[in-house]
N, C-alpha and C. Protein backbone atom coordinates (compact mmCIF):
# COMPACT_ATOMS: atom_id res chain seq x y z
N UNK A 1 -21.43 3.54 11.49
CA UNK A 1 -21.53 2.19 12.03
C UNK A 1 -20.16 1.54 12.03
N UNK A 2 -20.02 0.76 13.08
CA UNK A 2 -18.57 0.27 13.55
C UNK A 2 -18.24 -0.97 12.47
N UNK A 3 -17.53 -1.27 11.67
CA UNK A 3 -17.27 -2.83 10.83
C UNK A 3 -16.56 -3.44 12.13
N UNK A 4 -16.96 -4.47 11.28
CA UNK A 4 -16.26 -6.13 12.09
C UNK A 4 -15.56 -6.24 11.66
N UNK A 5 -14.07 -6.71 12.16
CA UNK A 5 -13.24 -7.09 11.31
C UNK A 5 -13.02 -8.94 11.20
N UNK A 6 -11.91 -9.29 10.76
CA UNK A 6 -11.79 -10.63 11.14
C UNK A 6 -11.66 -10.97 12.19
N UNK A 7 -11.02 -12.09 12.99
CA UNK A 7 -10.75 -12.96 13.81
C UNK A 7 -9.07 -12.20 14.65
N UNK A 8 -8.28 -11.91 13.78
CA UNK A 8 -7.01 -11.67 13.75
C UNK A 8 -6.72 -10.07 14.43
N UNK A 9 -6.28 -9.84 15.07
CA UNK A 9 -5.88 -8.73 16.04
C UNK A 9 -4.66 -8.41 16.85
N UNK A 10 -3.81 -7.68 16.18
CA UNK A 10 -4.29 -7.14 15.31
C UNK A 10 -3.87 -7.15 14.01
N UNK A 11 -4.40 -6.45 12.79
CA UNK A 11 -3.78 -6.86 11.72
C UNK A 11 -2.36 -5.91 11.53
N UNK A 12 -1.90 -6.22 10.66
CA UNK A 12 -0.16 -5.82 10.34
C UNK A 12 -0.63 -5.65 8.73
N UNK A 13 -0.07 -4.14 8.39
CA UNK A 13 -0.19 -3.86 6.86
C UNK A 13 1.11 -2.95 6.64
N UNK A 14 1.64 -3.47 5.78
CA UNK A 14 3.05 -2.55 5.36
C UNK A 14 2.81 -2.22 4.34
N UNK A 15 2.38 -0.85 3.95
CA UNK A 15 2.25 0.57 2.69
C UNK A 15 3.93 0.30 2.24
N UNK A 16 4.63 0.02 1.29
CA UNK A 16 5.84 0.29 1.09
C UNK A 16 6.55 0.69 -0.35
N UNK A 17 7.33 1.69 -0.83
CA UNK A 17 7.70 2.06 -1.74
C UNK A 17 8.80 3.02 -1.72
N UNK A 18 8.89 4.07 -3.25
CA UNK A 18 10.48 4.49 -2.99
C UNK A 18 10.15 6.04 -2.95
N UNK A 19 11.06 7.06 -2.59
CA UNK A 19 10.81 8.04 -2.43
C UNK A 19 9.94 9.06 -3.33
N UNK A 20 9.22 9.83 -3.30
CA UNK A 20 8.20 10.32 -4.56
C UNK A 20 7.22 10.05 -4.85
N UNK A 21 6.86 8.80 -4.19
CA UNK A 21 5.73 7.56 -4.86
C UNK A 21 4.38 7.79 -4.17
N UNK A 22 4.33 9.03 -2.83
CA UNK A 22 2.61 8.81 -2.67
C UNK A 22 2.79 8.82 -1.36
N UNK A 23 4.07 7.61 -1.01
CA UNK A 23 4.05 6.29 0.10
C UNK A 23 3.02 6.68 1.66
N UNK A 24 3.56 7.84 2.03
CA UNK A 24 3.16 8.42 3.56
C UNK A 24 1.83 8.81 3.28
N UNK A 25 1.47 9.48 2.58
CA UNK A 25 0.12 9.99 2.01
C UNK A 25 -1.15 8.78 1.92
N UNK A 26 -0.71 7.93 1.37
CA UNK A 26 -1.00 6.85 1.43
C UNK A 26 -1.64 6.01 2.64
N UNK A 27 -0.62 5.60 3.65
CA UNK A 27 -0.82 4.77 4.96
C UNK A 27 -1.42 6.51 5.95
N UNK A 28 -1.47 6.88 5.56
CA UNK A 28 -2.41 8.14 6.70
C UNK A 28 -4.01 8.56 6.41
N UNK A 29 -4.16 8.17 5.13
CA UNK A 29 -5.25 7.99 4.36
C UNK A 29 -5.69 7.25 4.99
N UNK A 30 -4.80 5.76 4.54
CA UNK A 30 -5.76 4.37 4.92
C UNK A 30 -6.07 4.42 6.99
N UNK A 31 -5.11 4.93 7.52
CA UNK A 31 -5.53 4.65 8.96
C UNK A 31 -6.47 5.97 9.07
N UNK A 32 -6.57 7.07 8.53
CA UNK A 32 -8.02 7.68 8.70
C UNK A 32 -8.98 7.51 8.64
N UNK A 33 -9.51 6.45 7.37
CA UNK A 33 -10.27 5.87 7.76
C UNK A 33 -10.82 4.90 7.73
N UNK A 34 -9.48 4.06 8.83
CA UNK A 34 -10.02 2.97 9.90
C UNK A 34 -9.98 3.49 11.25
N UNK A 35 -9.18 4.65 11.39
CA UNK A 35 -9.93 5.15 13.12
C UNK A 35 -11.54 5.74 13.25
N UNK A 36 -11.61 6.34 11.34
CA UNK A 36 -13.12 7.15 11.91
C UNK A 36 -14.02 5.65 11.45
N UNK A 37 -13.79 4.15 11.18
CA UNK A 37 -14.18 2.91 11.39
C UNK A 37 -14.39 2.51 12.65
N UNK A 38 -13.76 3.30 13.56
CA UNK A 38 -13.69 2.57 14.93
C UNK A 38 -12.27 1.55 15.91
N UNK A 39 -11.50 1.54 14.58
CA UNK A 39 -10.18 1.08 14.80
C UNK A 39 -9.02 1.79 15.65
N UNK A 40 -8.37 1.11 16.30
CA UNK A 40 -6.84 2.24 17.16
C UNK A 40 -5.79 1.45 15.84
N UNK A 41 -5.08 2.43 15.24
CA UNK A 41 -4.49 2.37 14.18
C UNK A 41 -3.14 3.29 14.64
N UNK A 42 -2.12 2.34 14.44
CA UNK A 42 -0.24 3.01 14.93
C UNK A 42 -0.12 2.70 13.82
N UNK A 43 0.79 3.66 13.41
CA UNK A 43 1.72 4.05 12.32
C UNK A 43 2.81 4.57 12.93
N UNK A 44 4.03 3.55 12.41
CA UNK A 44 5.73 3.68 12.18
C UNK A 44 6.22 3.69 11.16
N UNK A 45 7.07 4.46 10.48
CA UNK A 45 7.41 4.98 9.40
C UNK A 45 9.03 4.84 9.33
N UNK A 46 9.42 4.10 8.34
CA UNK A 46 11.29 4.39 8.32
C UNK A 46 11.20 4.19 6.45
N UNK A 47 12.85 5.04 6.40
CA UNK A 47 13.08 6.35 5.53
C UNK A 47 14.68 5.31 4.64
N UNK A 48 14.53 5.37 3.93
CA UNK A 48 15.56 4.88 3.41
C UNK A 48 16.51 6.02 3.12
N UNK A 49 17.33 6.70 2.08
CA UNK A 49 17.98 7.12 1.24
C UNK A 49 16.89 8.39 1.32
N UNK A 50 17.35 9.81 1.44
CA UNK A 50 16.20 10.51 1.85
C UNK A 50 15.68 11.16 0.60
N UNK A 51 16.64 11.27 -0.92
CA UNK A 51 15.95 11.36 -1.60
C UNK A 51 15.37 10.52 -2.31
N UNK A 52 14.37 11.16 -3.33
CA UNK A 52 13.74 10.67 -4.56
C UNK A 52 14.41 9.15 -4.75
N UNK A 53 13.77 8.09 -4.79
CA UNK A 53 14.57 6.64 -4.81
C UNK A 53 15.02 5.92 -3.80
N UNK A 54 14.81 6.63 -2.51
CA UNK A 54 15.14 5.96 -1.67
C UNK A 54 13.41 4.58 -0.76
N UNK A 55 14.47 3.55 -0.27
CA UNK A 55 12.97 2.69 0.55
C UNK A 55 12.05 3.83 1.11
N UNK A 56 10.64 4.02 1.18
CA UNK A 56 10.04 4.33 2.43
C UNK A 56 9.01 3.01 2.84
N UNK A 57 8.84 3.06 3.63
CA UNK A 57 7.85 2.01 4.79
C UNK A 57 7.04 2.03 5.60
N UNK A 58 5.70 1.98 5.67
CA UNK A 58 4.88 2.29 6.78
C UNK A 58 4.46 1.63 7.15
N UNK A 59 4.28 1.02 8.85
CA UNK A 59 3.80 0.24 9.03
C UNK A 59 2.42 0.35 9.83
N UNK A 60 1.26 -0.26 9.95
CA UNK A 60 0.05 0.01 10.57
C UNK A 60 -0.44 -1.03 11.38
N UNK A 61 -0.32 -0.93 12.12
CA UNK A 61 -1.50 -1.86 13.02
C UNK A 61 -2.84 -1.41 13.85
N UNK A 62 -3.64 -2.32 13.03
CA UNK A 62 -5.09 -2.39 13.34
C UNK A 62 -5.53 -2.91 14.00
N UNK A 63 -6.41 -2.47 15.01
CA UNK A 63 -6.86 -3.34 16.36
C UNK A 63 -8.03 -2.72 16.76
N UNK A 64 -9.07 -3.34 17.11
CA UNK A 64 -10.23 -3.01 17.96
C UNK A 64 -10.27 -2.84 19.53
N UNK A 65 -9.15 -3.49 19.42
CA UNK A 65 -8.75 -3.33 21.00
C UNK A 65 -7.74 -2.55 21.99
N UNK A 66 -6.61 -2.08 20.80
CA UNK A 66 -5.83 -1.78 21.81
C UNK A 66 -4.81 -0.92 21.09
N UNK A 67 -3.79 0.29 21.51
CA UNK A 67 -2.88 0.37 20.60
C UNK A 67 -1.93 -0.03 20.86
N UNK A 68 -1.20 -0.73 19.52
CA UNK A 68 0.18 -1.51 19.52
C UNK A 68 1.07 -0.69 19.30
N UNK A 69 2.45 -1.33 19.46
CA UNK A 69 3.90 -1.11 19.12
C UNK A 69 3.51 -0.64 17.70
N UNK A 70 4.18 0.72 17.32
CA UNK A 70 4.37 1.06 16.16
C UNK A 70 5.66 -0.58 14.90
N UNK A 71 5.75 -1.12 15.49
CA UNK A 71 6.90 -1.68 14.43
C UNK A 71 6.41 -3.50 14.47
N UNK A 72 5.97 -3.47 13.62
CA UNK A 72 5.88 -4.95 13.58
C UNK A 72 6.71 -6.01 13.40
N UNK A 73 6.77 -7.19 13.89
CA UNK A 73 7.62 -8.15 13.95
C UNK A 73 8.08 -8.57 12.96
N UNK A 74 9.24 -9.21 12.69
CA UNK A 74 9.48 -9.73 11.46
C UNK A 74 9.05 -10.93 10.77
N UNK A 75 8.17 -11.54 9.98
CA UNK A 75 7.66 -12.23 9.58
C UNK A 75 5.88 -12.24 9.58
N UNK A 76 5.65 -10.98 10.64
CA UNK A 76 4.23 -11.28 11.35
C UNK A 76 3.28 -10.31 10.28
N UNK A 77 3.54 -9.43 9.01
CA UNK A 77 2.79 -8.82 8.50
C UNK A 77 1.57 -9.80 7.77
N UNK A 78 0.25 -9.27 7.37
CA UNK A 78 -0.92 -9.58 7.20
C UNK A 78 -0.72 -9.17 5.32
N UNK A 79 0.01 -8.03 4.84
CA UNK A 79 -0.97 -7.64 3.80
C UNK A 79 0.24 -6.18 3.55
N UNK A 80 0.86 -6.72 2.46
CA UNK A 80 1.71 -5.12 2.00
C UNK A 80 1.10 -4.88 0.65
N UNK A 81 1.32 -3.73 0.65
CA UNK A 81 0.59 -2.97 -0.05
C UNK A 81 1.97 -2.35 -0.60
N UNK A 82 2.68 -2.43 -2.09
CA UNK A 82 3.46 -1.91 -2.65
C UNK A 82 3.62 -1.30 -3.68
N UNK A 83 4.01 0.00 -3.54
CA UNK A 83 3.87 0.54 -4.49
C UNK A 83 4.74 0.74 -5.67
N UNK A 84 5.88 -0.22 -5.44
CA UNK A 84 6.76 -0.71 -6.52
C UNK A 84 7.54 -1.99 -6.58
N UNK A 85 7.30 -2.56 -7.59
CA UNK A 85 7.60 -4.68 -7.24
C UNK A 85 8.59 -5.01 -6.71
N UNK A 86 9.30 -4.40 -6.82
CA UNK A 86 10.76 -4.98 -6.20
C UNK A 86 10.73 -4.38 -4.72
N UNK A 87 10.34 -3.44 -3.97
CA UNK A 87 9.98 -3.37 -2.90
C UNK A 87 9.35 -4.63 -1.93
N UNK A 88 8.07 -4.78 -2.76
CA UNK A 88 7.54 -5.92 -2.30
C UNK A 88 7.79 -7.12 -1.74
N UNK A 89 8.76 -7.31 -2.72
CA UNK A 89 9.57 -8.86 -2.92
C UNK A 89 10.88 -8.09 -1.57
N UNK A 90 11.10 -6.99 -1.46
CA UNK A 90 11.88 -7.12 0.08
C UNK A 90 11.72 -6.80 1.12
N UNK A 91 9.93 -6.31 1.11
CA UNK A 91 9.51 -6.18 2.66
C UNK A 91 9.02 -7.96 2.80
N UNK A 92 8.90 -8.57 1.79
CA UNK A 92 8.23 -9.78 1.82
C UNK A 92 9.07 -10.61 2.36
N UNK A 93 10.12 -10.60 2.41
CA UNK A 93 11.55 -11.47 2.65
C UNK A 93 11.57 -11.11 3.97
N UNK A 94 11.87 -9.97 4.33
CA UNK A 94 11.89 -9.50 6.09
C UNK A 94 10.48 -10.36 6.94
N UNK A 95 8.95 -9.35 6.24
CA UNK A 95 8.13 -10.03 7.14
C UNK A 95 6.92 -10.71 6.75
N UNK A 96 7.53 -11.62 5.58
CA UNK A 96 5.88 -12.49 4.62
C UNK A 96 5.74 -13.87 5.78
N UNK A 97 4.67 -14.52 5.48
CA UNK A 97 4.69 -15.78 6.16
C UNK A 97 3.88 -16.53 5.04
N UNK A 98 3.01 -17.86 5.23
CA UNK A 98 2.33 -18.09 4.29
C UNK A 98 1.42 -17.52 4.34
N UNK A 99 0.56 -17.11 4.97
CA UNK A 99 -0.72 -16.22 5.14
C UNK A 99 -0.89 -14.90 4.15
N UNK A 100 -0.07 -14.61 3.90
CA UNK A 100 0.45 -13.28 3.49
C UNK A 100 -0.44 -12.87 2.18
N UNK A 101 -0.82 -11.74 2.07
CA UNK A 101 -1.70 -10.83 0.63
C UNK A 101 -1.10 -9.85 0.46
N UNK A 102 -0.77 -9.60 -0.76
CA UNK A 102 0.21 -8.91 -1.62
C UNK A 102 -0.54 -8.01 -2.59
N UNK A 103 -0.44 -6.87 -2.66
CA UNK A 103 -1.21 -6.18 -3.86
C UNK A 103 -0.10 -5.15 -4.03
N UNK A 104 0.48 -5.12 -5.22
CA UNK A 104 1.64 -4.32 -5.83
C UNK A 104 1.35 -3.38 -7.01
N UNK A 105 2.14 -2.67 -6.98
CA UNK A 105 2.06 -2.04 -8.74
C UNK A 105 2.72 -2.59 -9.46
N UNK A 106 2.51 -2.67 -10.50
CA UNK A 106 3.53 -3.56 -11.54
C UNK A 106 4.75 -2.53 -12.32
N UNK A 107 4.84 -1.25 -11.99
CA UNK A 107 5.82 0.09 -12.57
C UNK A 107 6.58 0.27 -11.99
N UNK A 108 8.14 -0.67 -12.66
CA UNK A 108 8.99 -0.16 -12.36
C UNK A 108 9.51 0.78 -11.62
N UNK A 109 10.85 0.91 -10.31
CA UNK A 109 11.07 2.62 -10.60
C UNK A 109 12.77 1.99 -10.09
N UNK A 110 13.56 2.36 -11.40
CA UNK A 110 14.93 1.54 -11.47
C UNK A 110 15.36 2.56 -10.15
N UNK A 111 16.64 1.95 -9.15
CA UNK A 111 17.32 2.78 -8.41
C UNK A 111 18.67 2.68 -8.99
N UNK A 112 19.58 3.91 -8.32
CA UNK A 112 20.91 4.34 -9.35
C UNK A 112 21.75 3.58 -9.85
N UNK A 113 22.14 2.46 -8.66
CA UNK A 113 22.47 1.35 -8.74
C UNK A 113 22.48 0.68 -9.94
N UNK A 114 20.94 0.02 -9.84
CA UNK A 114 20.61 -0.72 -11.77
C UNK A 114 21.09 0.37 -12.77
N UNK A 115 20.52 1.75 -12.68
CA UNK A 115 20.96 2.45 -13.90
C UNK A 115 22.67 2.46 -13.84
N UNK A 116 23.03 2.64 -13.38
CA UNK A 116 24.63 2.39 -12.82
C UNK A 116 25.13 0.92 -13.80
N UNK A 117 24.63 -0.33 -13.57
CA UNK A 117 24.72 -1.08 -14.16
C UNK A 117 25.66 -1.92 -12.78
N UNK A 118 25.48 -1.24 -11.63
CA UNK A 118 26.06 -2.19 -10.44
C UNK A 118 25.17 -3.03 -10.00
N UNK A 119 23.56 -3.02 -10.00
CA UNK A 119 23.12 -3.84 -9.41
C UNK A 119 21.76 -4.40 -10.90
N UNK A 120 21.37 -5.22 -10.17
CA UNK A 120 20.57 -6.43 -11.13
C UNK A 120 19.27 -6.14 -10.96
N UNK A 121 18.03 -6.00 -11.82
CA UNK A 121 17.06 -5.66 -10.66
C UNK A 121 16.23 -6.93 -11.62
N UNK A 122 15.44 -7.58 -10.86
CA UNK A 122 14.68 -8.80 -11.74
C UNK A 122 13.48 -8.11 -12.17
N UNK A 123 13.26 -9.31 -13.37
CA UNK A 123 12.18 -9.17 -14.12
C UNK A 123 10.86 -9.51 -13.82
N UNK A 124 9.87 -8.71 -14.61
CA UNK A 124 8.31 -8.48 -13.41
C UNK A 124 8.17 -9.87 -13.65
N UNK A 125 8.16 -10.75 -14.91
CA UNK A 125 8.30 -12.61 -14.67
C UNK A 125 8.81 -13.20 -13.23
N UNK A 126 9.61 -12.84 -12.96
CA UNK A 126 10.64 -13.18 -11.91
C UNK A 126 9.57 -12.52 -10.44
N UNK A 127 9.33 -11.28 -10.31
CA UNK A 127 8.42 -10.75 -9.32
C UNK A 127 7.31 -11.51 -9.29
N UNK A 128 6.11 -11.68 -10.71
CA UNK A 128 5.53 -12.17 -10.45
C UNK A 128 5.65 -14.03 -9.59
N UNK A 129 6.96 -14.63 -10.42
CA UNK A 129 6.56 -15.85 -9.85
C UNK A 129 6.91 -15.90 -7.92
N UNK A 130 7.69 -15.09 -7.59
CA UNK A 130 8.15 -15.37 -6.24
C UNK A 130 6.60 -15.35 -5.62
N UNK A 131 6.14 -14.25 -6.18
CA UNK A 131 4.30 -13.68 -5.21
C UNK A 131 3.92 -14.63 -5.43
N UNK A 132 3.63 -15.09 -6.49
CA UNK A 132 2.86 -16.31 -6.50
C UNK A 132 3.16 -17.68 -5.69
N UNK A 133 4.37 -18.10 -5.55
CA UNK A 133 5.00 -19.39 -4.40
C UNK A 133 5.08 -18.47 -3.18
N UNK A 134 4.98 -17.55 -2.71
CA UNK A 134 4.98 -16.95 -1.79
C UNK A 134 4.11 -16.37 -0.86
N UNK A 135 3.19 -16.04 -1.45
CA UNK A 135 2.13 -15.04 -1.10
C UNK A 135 0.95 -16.27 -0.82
N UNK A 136 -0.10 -16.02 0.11
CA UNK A 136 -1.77 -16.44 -0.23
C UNK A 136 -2.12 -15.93 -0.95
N UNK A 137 -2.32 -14.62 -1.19
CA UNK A 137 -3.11 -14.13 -2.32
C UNK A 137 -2.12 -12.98 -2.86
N UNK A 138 -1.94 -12.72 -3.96
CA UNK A 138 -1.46 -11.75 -4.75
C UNK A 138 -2.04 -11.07 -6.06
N UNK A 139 -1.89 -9.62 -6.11
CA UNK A 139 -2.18 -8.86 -7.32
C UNK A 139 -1.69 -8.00 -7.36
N UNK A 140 -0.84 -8.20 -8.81
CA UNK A 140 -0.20 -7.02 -9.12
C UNK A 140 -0.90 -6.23 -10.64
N UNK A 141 -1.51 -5.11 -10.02
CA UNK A 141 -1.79 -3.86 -11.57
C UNK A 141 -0.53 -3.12 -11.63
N UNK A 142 -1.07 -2.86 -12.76
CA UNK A 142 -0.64 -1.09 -13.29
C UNK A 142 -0.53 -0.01 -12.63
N UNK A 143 -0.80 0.66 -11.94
CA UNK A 143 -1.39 1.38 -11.32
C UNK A 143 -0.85 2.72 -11.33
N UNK A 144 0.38 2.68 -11.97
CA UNK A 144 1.18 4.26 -12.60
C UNK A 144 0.84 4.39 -14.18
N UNK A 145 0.56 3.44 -14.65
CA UNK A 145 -0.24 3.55 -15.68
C UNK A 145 -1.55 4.14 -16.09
N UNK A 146 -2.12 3.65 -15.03
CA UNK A 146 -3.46 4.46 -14.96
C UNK A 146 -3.89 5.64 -14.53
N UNK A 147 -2.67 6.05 -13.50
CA UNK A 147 -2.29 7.44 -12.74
C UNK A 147 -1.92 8.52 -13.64
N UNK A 148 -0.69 7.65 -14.97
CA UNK A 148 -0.46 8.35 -15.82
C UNK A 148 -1.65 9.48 -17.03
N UNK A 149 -2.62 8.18 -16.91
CA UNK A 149 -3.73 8.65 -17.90
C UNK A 149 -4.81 9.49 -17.18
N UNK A 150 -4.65 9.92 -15.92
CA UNK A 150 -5.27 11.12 -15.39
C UNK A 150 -4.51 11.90 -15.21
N UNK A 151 -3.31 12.10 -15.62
CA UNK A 151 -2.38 13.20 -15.75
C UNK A 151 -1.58 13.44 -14.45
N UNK A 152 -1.34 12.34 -13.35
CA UNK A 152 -0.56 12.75 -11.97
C UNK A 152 -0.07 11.38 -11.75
N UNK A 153 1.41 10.61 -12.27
CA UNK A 153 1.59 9.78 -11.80
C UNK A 153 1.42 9.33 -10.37
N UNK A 154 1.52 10.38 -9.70
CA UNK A 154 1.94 10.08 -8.07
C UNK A 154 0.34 9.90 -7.33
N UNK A 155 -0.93 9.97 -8.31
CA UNK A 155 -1.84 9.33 -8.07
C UNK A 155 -2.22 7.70 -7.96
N UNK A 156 -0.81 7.07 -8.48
CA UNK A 156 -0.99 5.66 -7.95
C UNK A 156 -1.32 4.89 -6.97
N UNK A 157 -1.07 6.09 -6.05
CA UNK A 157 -0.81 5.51 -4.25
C UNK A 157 -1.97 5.78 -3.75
N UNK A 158 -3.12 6.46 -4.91
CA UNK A 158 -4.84 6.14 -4.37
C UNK A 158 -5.18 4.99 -5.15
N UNK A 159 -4.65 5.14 -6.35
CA UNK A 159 -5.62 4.09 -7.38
C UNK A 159 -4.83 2.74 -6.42
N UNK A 160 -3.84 2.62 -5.62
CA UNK A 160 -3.47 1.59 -5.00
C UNK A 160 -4.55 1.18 -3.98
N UNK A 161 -4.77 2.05 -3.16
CA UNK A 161 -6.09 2.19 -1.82
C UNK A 161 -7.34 2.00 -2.79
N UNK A 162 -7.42 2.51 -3.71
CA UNK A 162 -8.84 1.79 -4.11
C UNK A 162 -8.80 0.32 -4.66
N UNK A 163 -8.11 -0.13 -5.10
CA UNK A 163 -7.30 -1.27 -4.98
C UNK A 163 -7.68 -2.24 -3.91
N UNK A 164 -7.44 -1.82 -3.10
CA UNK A 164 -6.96 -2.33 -1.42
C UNK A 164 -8.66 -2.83 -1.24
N UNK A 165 -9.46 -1.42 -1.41
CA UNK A 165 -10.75 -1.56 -1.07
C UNK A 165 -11.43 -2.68 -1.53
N UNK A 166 -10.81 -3.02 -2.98
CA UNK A 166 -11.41 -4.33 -3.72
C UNK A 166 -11.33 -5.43 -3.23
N UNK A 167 -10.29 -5.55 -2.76
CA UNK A 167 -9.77 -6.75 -2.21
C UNK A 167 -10.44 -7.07 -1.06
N UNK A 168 -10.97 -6.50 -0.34
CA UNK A 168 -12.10 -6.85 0.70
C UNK A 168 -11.37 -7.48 2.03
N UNK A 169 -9.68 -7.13 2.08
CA UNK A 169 -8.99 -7.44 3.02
C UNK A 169 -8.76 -6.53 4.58
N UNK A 170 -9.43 -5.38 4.28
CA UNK A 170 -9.68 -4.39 5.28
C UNK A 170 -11.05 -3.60 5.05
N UNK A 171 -11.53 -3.24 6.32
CA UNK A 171 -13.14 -3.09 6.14
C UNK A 171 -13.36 -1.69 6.66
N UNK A 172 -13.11 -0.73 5.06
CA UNK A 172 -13.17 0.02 4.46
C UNK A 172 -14.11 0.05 2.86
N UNK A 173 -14.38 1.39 2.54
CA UNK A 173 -15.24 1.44 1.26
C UNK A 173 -15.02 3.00 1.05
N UNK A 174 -15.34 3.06 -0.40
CA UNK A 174 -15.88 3.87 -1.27
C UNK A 174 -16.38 5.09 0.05
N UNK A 175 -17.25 5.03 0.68
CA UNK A 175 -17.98 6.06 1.67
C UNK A 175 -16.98 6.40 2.53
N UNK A 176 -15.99 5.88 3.12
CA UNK A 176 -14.74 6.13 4.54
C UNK A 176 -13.81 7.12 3.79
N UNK A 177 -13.50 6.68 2.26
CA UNK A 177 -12.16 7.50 1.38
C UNK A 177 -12.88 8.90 1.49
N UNK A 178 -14.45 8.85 0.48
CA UNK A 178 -14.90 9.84 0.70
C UNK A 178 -14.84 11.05 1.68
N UNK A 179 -15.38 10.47 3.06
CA UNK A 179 -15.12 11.05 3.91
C UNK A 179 -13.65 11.67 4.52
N UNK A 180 -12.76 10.70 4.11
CA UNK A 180 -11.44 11.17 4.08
C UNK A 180 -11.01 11.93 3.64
N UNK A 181 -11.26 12.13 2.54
CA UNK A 181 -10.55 13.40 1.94
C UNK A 181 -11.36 14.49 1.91
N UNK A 182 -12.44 14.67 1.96
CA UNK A 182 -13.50 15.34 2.26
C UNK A 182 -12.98 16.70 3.59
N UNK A 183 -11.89 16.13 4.30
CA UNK A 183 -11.48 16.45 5.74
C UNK A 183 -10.23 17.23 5.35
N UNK A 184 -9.64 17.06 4.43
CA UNK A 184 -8.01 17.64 3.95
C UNK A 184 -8.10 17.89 2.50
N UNK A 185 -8.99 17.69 1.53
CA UNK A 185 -8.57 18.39 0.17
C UNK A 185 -9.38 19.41 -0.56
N UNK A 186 -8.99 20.24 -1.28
CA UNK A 186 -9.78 20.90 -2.25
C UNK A 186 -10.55 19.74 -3.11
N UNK A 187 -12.37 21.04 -3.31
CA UNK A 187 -13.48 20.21 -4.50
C UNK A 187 -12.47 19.47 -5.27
N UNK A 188 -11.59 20.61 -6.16
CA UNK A 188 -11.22 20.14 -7.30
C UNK A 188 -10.11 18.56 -7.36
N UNK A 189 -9.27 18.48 -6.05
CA UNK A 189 -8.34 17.41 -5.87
C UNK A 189 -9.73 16.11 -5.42
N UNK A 190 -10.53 16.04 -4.27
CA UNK A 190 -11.37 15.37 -4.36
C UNK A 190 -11.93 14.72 -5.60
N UNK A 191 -12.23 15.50 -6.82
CA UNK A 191 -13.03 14.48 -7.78
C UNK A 191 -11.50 13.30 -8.42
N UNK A 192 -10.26 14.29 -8.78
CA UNK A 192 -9.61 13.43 -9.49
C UNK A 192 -8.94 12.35 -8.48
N UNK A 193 -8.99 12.69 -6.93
CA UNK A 193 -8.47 11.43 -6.21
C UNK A 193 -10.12 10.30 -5.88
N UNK A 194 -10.75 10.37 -5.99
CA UNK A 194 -12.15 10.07 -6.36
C UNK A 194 -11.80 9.13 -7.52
N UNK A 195 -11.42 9.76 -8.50
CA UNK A 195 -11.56 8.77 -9.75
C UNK A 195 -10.80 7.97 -9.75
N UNK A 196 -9.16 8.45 -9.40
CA UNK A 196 -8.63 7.15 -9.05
C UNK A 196 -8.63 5.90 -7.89
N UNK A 197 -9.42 6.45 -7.17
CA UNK A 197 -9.37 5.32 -6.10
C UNK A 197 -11.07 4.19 -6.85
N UNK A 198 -11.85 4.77 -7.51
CA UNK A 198 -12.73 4.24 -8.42
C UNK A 198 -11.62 3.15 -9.65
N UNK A 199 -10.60 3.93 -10.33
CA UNK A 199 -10.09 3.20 -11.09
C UNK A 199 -9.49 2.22 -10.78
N UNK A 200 -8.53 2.43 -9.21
CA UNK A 200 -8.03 1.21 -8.54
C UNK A 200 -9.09 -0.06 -8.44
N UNK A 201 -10.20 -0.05 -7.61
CA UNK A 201 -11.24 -0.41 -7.19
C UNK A 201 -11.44 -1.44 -8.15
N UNK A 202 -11.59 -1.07 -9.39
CA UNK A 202 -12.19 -1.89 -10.78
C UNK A 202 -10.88 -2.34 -11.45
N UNK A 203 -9.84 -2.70 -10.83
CA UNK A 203 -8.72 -3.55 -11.28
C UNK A 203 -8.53 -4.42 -10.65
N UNK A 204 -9.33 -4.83 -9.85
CA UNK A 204 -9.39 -5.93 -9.00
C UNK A 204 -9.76 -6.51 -9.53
């Protein structure tokens, strides 16, 4: 059965984080399934620093109607989805508006720079308050934390999408992931990406 979405068409969601983190895996997931939803879903992708630590970015647009320009405007995103705070806070600067919903991880991932001691990186105090004067809605978990305690950090970037699902900001569920991975993984990867997108889900 086809979901309704909102009013807004189409929507703009930026998946964004640093190299290692899930990121692509992630936004191909989520537009799988919103096309087998009924959605035309573009995905544009840019690459920071190509290794480990570098930006990655995905961008998606969702539409019932039509397919868009892979690259969304600057300011015009709906809803990033980050998978590390300080990311957030600089896709948010490029394309937040007030409208804007924010759901982040709260785990660190220093780049060479800070360890270097050349650059500054702020404190999750500091992250949190910008989201908060910034954002409509914001939440930031754990979510490498909890990845950690099923034994695959780089499971964050589901427990993030189950996450996502909570939030009731895209009209998706529990049954679409299923089916998703159902299409590309082994029994055995299914139950533990299963559990984390369950663990995301209930950190909402």
């Amino acid at each position: 059965m086809k979901h309704r979405m909102s009013l807004k068409d189409p929507i703009n969601v930026i998946i964004t984080g640093v190299g290692g983190q899930g990121n692509v895996l992630a936004s191909r997931v989520l537009a799988g399934m919103l096309v087998d939803a009924g959605f035309y879903v573009t995905i544009g992708e840019t690459f920071g620093m190509s290794q480990r630590g570098g930006s990655v970015m995905s961008h998606l647009r969702i539409s019932e109607k039509s397919v868009r320009s892979p690259q969304i405007p600057q300011g015009r995103a709906d809803i990033i989805v980050a998978l590390e705070p300080a990311e957030a806070l600089r896709v948010l600067a490029r394309y937040g508006n007030p409208a804007i919903a924010v759901l982040s991880n709260s785990r660190v991932v220093y780049p060479i720079g800070v360890i270097t001691g050349e650059l500054n990186y702020p404190s999750l105090a500091e992250i949190q308050d910008v989201l908060r004067r910034t954002a409509a809605k914001n939440w930031l978990i754990d979510a490498t934390g909890e990845a950690v305690q099923l034994g695959n950090p780089v499971l964050s970037n589901i427990i993030m999408i189950g996450a996502l699902s909570a939030t009731k900001l895209l009209p998706f569920s529990r049954r679409e992931f299923e089916k998703e991975i159902a299409r590309n993984m082994t029994a055995d990867k299914r139950r533990i990406n299963l559990a984390a997108f369950d663990i995301g889900a209930g950190m909402i």
